[in-house]
N, C-alpha and C. Protein backbone atom coordinates (compact mmCIF):
# COMPACT_ATOMS: atom_id res chain seq x y z
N UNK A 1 17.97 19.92 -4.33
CA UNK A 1 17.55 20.79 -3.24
C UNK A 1 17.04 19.91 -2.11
N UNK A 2 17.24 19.97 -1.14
CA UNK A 2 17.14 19.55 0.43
C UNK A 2 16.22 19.80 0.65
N UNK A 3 15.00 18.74 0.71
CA UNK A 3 13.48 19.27 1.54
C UNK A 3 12.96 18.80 3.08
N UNK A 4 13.96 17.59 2.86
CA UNK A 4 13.91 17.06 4.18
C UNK A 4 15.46 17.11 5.23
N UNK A 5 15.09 17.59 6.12
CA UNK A 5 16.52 17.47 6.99
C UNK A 5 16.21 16.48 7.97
N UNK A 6 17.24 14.82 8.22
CA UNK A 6 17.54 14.38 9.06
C UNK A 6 18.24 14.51 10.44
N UNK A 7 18.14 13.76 11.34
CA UNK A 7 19.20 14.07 12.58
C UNK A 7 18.88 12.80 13.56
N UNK A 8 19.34 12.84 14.33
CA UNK A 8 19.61 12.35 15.59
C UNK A 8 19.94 10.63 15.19
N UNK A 9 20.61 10.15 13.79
CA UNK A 9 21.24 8.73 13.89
C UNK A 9 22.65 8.48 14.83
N UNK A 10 22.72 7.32 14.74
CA UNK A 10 24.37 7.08 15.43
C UNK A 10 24.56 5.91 15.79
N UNK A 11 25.49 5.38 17.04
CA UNK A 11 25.70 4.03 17.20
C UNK A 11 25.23 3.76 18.92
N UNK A 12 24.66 2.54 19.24
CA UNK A 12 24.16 2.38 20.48
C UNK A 12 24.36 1.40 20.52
N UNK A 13 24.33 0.89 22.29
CA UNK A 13 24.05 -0.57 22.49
C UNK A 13 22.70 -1.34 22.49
N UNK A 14 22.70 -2.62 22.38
CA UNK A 14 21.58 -3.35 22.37
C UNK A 14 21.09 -2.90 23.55
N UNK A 15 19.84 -2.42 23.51
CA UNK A 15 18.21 -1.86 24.33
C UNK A 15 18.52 -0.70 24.89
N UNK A 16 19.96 0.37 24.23
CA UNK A 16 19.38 1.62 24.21
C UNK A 16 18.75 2.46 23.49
N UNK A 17 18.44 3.89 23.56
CA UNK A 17 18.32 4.54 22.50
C UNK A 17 18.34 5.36 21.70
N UNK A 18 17.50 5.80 20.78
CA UNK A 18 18.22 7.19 20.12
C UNK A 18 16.54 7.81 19.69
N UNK A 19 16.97 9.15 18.70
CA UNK A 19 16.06 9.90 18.61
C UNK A 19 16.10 10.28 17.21
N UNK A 20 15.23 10.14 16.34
CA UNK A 20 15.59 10.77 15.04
C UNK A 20 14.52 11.93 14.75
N UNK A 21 14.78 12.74 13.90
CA UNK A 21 14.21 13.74 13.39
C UNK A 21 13.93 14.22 12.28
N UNK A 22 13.04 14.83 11.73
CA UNK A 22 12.83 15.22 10.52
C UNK A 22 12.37 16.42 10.16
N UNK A 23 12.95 17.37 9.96
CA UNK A 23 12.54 18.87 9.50
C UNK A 23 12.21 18.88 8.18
N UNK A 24 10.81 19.25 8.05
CA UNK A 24 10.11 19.22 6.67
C UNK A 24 9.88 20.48 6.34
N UNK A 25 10.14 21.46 6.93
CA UNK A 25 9.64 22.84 7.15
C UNK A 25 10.08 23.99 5.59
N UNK A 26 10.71 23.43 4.87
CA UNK A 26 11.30 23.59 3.61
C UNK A 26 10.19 23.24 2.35
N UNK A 27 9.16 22.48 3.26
CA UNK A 27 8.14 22.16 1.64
C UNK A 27 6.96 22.88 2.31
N UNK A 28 6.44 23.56 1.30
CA UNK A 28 5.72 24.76 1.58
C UNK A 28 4.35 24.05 1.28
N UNK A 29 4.23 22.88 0.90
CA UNK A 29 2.98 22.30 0.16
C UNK A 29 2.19 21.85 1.59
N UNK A 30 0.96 21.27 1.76
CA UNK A 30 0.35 20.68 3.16
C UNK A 30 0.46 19.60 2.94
N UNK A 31 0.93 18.43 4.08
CA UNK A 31 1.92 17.39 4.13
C UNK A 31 0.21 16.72 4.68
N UNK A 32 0.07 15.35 3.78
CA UNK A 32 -0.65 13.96 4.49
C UNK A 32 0.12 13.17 5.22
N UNK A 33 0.91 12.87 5.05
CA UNK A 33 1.50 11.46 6.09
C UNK A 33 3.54 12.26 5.84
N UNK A 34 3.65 11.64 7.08
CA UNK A 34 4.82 12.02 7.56
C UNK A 34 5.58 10.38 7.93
N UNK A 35 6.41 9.72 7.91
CA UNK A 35 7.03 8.80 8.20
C UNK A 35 8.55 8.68 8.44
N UNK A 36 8.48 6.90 8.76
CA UNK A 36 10.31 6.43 8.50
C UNK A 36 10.18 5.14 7.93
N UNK A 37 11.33 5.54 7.32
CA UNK A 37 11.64 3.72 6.56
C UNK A 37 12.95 3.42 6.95
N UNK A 38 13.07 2.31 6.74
CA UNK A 38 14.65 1.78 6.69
C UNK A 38 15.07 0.65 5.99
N UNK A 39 16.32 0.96 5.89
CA UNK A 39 17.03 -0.69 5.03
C UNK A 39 17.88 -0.84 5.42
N UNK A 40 18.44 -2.17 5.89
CA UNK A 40 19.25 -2.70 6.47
C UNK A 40 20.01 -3.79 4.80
N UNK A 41 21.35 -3.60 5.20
CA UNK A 41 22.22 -3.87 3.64
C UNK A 41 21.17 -5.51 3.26
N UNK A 42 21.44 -5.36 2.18
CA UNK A 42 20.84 -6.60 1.44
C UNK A 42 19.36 -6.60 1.74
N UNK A 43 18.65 -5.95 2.22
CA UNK A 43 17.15 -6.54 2.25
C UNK A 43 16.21 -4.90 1.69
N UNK A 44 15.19 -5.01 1.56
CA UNK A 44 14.07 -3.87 0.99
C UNK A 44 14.08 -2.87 1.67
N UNK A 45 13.32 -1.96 1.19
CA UNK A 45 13.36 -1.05 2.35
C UNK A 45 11.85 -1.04 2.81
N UNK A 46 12.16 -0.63 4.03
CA UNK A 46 10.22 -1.23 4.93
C UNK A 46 10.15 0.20 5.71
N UNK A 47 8.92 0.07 5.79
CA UNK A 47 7.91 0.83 6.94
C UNK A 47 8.45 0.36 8.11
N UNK A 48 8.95 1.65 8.66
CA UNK A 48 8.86 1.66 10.50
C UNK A 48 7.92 1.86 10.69
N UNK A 49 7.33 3.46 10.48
CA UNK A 49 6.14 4.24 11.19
C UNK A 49 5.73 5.02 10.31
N UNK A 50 4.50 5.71 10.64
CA UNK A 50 3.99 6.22 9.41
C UNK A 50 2.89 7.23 10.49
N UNK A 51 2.58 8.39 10.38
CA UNK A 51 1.76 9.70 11.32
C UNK A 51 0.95 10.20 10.09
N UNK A 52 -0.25 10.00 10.23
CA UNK A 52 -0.78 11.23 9.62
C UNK A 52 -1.16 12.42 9.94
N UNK A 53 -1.52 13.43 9.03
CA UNK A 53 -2.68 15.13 9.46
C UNK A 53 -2.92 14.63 10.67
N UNK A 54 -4.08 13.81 10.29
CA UNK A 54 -4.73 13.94 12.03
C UNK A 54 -4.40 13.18 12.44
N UNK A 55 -3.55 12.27 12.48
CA UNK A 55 -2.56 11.86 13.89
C UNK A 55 -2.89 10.61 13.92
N UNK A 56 -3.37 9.00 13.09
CA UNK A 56 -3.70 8.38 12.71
C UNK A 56 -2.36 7.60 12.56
N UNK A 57 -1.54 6.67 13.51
CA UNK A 57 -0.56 5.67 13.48
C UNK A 57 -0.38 4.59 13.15
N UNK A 58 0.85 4.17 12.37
CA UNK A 58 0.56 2.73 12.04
C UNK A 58 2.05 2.31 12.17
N UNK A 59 2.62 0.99 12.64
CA UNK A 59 3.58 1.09 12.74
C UNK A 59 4.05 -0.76 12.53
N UNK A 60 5.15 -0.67 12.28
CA UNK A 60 5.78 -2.45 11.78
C UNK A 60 5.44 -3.04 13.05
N UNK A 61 5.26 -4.40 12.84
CA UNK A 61 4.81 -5.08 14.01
C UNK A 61 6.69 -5.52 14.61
N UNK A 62 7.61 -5.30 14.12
CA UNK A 62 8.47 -5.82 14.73
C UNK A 62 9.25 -4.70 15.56
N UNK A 63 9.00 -3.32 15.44
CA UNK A 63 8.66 -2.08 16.75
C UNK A 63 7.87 -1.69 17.29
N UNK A 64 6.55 -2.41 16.99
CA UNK A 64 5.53 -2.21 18.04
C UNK A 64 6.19 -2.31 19.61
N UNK A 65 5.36 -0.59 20.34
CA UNK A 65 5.75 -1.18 21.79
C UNK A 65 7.04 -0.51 22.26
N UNK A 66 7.99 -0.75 21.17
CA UNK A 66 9.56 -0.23 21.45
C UNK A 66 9.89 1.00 20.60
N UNK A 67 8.94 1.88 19.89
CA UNK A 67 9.48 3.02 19.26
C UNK A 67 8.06 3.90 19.35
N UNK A 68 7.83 4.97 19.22
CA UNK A 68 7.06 5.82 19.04
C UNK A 68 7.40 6.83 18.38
N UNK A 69 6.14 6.98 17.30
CA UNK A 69 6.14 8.07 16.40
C UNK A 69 5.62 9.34 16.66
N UNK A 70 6.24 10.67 16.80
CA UNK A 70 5.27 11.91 17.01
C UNK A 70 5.51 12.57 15.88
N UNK A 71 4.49 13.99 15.45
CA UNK A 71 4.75 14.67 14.87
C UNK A 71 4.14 16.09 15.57
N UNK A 72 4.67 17.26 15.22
CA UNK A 72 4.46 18.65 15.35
C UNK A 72 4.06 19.48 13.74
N UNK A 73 2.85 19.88 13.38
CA UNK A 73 2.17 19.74 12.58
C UNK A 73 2.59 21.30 12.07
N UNK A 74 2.82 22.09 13.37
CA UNK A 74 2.89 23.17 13.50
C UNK A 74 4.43 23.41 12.76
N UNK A 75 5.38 22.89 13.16
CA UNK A 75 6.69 23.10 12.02
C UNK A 75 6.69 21.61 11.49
N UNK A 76 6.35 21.43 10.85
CA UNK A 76 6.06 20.42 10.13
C UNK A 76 7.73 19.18 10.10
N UNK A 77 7.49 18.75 11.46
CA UNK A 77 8.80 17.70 12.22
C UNK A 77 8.31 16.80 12.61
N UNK A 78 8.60 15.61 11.74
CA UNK A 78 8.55 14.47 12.55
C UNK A 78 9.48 13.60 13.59
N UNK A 79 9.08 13.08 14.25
CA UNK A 79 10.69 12.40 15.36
C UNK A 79 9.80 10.79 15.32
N UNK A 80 11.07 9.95 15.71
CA UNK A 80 10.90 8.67 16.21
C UNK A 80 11.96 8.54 16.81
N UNK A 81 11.12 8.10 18.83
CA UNK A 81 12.18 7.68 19.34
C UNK A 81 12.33 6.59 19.32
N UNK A 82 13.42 5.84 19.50
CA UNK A 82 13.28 4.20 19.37
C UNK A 82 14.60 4.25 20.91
N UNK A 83 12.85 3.20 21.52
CA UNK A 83 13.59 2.66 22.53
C UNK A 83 14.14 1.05 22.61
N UNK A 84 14.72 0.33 23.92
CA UNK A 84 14.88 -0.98 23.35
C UNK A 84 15.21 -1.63 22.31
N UNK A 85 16.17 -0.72 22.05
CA UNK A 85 17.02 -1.16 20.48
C UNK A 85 17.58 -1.99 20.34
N UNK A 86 17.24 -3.02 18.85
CA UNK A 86 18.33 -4.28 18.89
C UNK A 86 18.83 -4.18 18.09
N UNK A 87 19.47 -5.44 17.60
CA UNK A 87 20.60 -5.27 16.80
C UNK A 87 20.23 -5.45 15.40
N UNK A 88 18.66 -6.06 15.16
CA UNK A 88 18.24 -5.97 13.91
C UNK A 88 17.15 -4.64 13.41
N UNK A 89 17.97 -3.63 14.51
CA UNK A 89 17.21 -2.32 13.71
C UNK A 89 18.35 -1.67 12.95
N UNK A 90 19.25 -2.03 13.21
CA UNK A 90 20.57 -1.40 12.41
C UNK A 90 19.86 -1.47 10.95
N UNK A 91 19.99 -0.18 10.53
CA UNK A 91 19.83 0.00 9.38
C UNK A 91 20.22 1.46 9.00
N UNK A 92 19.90 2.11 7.56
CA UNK A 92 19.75 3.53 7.32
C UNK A 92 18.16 3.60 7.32
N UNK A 93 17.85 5.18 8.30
CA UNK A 93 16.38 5.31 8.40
C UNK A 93 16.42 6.33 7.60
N UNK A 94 15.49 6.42 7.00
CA UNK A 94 14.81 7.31 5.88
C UNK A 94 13.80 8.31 6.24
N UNK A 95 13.62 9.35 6.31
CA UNK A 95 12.05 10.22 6.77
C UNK A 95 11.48 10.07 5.40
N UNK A 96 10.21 10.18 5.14
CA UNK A 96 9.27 10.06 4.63
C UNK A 96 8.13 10.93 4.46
N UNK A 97 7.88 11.70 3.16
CA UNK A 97 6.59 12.93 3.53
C UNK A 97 5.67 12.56 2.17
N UNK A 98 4.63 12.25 2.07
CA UNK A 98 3.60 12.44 0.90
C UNK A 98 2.64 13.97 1.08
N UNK A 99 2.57 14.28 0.22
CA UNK A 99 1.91 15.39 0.30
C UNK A 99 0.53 15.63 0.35
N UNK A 100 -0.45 15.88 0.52
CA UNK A 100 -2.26 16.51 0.85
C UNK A 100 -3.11 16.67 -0.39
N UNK A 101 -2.01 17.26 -1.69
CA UNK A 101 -3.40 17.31 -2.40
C UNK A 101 -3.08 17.04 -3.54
N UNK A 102 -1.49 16.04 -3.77
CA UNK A 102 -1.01 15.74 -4.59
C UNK A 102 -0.35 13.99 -4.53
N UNK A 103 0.00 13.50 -5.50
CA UNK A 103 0.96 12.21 -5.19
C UNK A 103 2.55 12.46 -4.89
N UNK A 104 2.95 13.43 -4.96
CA UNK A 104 4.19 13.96 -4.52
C UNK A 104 4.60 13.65 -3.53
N UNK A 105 5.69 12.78 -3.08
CA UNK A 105 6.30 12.81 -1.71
C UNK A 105 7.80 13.10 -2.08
N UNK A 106 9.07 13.07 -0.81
CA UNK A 106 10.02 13.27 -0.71
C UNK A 106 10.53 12.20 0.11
N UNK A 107 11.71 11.93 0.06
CA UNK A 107 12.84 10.98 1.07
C UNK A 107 13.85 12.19 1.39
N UNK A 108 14.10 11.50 2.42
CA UNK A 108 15.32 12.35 3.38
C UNK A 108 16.71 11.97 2.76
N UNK A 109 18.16 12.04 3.49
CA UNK A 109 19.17 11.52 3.06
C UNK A 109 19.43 10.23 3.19
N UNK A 110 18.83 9.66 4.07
CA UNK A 110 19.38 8.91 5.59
C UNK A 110 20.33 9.06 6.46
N UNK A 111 19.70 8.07 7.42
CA UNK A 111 20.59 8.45 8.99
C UNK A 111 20.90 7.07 9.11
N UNK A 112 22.12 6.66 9.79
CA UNK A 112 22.67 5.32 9.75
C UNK A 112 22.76 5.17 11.46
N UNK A 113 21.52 4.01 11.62
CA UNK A 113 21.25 3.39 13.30
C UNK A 113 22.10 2.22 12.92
N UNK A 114 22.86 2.45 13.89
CA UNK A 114 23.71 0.96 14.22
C UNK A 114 23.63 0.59 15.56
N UNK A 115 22.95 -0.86 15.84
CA UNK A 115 22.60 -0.89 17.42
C UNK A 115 23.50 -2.43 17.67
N UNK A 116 25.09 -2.51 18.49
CA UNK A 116 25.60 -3.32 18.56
C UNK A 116 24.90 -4.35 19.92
N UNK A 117 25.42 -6.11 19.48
CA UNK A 117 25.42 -6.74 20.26
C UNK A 117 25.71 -6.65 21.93
């Protein structure tokens, strides 16, 4: 069953950008932290960004500056736009939800950023 819906991946040039999304609105539980991850082939998968309840940001030092995380608490959606895109953000981004009063979280499908030379 589908709890998280992705959107807005695709292909860009180096230092444009894109918009991703995350519709959480399917888990009925109250959400602590909302995020993105990604993995790029052969390496781990890492923290982009990470939003909490109250709005408490933390984000990789290698998009500091060039991406911003929001969330809407109210339909429970997270977005990251990423601006100034390079070519080592190419990866699949992941949304990310832990839940409020449990250890329960969810992953999305992924979305595949490809940002050419």
């Amino acid at each position: 069953q589908v709890q998280l819906v992705e959107s807005g991946g695709g292909f860009v040039q180096s230092g444009g950008s894109l918009r991703l999304s995350c519709d959480a609105s399917k888990i009925r539980n109250s959400i602590r932290v909302m995020g993105w991850y990604r993995q790029a082939p052969g390496k781990q998968r890492e923290l982009v960004a990470s939003i909490t309840i109250a709005g408490t940001i933390n984000y990789a030092d290698s998009v500091m500056g060039r991406f911003t995380i929001s969330r809407d608490n109210a339909k429970s959606t997270v977005f990251l736009q990423m601006n100034s895109l390079k070519p080592e953000d190419t990866a699949v981004y992941y949304c990310h939800v832990q839940l409020l009063f449990s250890n329960l979280q969810y992953w999305g499908q992924g979305t595949q950023v490809t940002v050419s030379s």
